[in-house]
Protein backbone atom coordinates (compact mmCIF):
# COMPACT_ATOMS: atom_id res chain seq x y z
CA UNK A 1 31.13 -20.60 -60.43
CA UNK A 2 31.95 -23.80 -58.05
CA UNK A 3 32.13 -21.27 -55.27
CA UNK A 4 28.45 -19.95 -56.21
CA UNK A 5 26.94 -23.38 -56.53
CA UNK A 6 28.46 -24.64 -53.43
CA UNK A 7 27.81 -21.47 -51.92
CA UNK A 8 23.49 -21.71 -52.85
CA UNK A 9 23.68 -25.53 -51.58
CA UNK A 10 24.74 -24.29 -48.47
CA UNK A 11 22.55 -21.97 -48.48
CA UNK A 12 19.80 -24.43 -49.00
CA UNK A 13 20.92 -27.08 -47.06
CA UNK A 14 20.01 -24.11 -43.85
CA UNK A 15 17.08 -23.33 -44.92
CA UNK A 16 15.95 -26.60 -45.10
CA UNK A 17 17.63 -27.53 -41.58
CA UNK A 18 15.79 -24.29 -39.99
CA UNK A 19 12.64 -25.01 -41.68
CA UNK A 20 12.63 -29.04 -41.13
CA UNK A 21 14.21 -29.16 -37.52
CA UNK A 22 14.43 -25.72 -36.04
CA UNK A 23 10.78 -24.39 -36.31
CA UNK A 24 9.03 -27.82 -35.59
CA UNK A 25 11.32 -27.87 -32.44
CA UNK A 26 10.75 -24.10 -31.48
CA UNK A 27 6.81 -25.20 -31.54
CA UNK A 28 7.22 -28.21 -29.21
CA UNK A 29 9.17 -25.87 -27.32
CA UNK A 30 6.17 -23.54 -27.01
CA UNK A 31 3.76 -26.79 -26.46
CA UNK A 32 5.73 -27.55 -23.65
CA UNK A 33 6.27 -24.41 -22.35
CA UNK A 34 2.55 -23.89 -21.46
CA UNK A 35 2.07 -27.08 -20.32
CA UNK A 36 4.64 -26.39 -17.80
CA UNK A 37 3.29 -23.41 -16.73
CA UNK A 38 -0.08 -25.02 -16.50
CA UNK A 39 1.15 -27.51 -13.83
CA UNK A 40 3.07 -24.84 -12.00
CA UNK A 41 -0.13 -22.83 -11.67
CA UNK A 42 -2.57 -26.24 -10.74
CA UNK A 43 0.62 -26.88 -8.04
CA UNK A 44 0.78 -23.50 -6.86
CA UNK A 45 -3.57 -23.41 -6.30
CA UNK A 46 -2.78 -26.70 -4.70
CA UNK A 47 -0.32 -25.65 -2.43
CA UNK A 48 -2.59 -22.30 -1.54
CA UNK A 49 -5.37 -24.56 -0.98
CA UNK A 50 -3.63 -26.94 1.44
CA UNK A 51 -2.41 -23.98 3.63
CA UNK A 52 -5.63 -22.55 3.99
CA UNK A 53 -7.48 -25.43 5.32
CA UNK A 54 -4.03 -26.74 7.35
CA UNK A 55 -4.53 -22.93 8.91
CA UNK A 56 -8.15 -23.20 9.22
CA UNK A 57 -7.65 -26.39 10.72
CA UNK A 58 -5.30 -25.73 13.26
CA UNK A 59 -7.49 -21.79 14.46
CA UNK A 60 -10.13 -24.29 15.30
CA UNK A 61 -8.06 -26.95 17.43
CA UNK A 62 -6.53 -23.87 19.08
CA UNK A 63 -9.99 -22.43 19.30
CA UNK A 64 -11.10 -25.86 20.66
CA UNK A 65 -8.40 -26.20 23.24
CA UNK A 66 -8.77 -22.71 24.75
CA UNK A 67 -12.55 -24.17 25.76
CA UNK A 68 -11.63 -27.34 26.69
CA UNK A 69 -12.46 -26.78 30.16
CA UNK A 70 -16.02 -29.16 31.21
CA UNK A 71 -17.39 -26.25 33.28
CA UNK A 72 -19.36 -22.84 31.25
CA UNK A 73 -18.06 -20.87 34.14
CA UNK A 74 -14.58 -21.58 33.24
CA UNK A 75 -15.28 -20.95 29.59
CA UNK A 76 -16.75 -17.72 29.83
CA UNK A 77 -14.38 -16.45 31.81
CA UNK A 78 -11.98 -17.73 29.42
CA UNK A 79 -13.55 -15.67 26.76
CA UNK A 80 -13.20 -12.42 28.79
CA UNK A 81 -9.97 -12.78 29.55
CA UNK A 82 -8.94 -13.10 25.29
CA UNK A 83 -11.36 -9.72 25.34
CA UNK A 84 -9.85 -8.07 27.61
CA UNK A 85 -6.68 -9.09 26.16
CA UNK A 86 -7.61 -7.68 22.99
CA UNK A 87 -8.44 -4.15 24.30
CA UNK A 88 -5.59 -3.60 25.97
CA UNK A 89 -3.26 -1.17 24.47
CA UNK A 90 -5.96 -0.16 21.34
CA UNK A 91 -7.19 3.24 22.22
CA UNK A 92 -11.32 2.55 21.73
CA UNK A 93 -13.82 4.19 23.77
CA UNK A 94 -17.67 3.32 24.35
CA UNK A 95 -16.65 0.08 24.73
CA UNK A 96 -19.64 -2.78 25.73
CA UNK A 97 -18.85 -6.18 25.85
CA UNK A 98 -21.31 -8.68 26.88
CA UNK A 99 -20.11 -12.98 27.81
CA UNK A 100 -22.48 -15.52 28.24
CA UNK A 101 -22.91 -19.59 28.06
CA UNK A 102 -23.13 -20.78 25.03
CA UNK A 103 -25.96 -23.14 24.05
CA UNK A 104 -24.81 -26.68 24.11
CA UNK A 105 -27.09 -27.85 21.42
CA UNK A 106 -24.80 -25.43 19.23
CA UNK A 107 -21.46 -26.84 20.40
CA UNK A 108 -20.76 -23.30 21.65
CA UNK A 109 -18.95 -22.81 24.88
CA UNK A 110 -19.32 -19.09 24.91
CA UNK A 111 -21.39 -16.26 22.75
CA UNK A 112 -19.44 -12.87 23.18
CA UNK A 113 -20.60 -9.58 22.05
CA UNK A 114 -18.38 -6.47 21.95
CA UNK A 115 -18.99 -3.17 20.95
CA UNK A 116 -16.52 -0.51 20.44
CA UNK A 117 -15.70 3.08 18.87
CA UNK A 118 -12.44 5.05 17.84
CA UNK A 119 -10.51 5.63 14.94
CA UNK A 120 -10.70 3.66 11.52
CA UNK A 121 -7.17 2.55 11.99
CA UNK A 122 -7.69 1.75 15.67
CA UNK A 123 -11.09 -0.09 15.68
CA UNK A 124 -9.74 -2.68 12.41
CA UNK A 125 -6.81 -3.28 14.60
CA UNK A 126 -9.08 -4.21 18.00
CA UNK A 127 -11.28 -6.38 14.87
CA UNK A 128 -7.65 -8.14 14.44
CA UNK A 129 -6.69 -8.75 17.87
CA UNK A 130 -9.93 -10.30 18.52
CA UNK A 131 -9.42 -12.70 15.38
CA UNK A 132 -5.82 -13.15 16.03
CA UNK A 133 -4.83 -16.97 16.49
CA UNK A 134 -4.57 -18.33 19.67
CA UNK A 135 -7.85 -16.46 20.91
CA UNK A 136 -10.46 -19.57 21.03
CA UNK A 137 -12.84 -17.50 19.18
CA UNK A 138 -14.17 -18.09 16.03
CA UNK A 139 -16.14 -14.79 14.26
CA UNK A 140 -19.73 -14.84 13.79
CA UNK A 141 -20.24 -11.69 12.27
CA UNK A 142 -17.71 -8.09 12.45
CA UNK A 143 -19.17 -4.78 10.96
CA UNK A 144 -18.26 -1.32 10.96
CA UNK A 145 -20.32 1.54 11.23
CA UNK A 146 -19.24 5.44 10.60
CA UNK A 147 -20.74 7.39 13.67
CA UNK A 148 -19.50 11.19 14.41
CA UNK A 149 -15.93 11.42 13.87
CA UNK A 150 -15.18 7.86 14.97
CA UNK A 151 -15.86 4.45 13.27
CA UNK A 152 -18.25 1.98 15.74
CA UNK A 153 -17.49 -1.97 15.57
CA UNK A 154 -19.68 -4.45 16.55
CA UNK A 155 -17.68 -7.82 16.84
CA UNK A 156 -20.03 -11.30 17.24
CA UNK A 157 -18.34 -14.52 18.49
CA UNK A 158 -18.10 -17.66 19.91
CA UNK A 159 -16.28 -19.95 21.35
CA UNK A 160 -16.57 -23.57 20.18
CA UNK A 161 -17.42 -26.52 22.67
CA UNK A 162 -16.23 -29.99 22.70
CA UNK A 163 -17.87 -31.89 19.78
């Protein structure tokens, strides 16, 4: 009978541990669970949105640096030359490019134009190479058309003056 009694306080004693410590702790548990994972998420959309703008930030002082140069000659030629670097090795055909002085009311050293038609895979991969860092140009406007068994691209940019 001892062994009984002793053996139901026990018993109670538990529940009363698990239902006056336990759960209340398990809850704050939870609480503090989210709020962690609420901070981790606010960091992490931090973090994303410093790397963006430190990226964008540092495509335009490249893009700025590649047209330092005082004379529109020397920019326009410098905006071929990324062109032409972008072409080579992509196998487009019907290709048109057109380079020309930028206006310097628009803090533009150099408005390019390029046209260009081949594959799907091929013409998106010219489209990168002529976005690709380091270029000093800055996209206006890229679109793809679907022509007769090729894809066209017509490719808009500039490339920024001195401010």
């Amino acid at each position: 009978m001892k062994a009984r009694l002793l053996a139901l306080a026990l018993l109670a004693a538990a529940a009363a541990v698990h239902v006056l410590v336990t759960m209340p702790a398990q809850r704050q548990a939870a609480i503090e669970q989210e709020e962690y994972h609420r901070i981790r998420d606010q960091r992490r959309q931090a973090q994303a949105r410093v790397s963006r703008e430190g990226r964008a930030e540092a495509l335009r002082r490249q893009a700025a640096a590649v047209f330092a140069a005082p004379a529109a000659e020397e920019s326009v030629r410098l905006a071929r030359r990324s062109l032409i670097g972008s072409l080579e090795g992509v196998p487009v055909s019907n290709v048109r490019m057109s380079v020309r002085p930028g206006m310097a009311r628009e803090q533009v050293a150099a408005a390019v134009k390029l046209d260009a038609e081949g594959e799907f895979e091929d013409v998106v991969r010219l489209s990168g190479h002529v976005a690709r860092a380091g270029s000093g140009l800055v996209l206006r406007s890229v679109s793809f058309a679907r022509r007769p068994s090729v894809v066209g691209l017509t490719v808009e940019a500039v490339g920024p003056g001195r401010s």
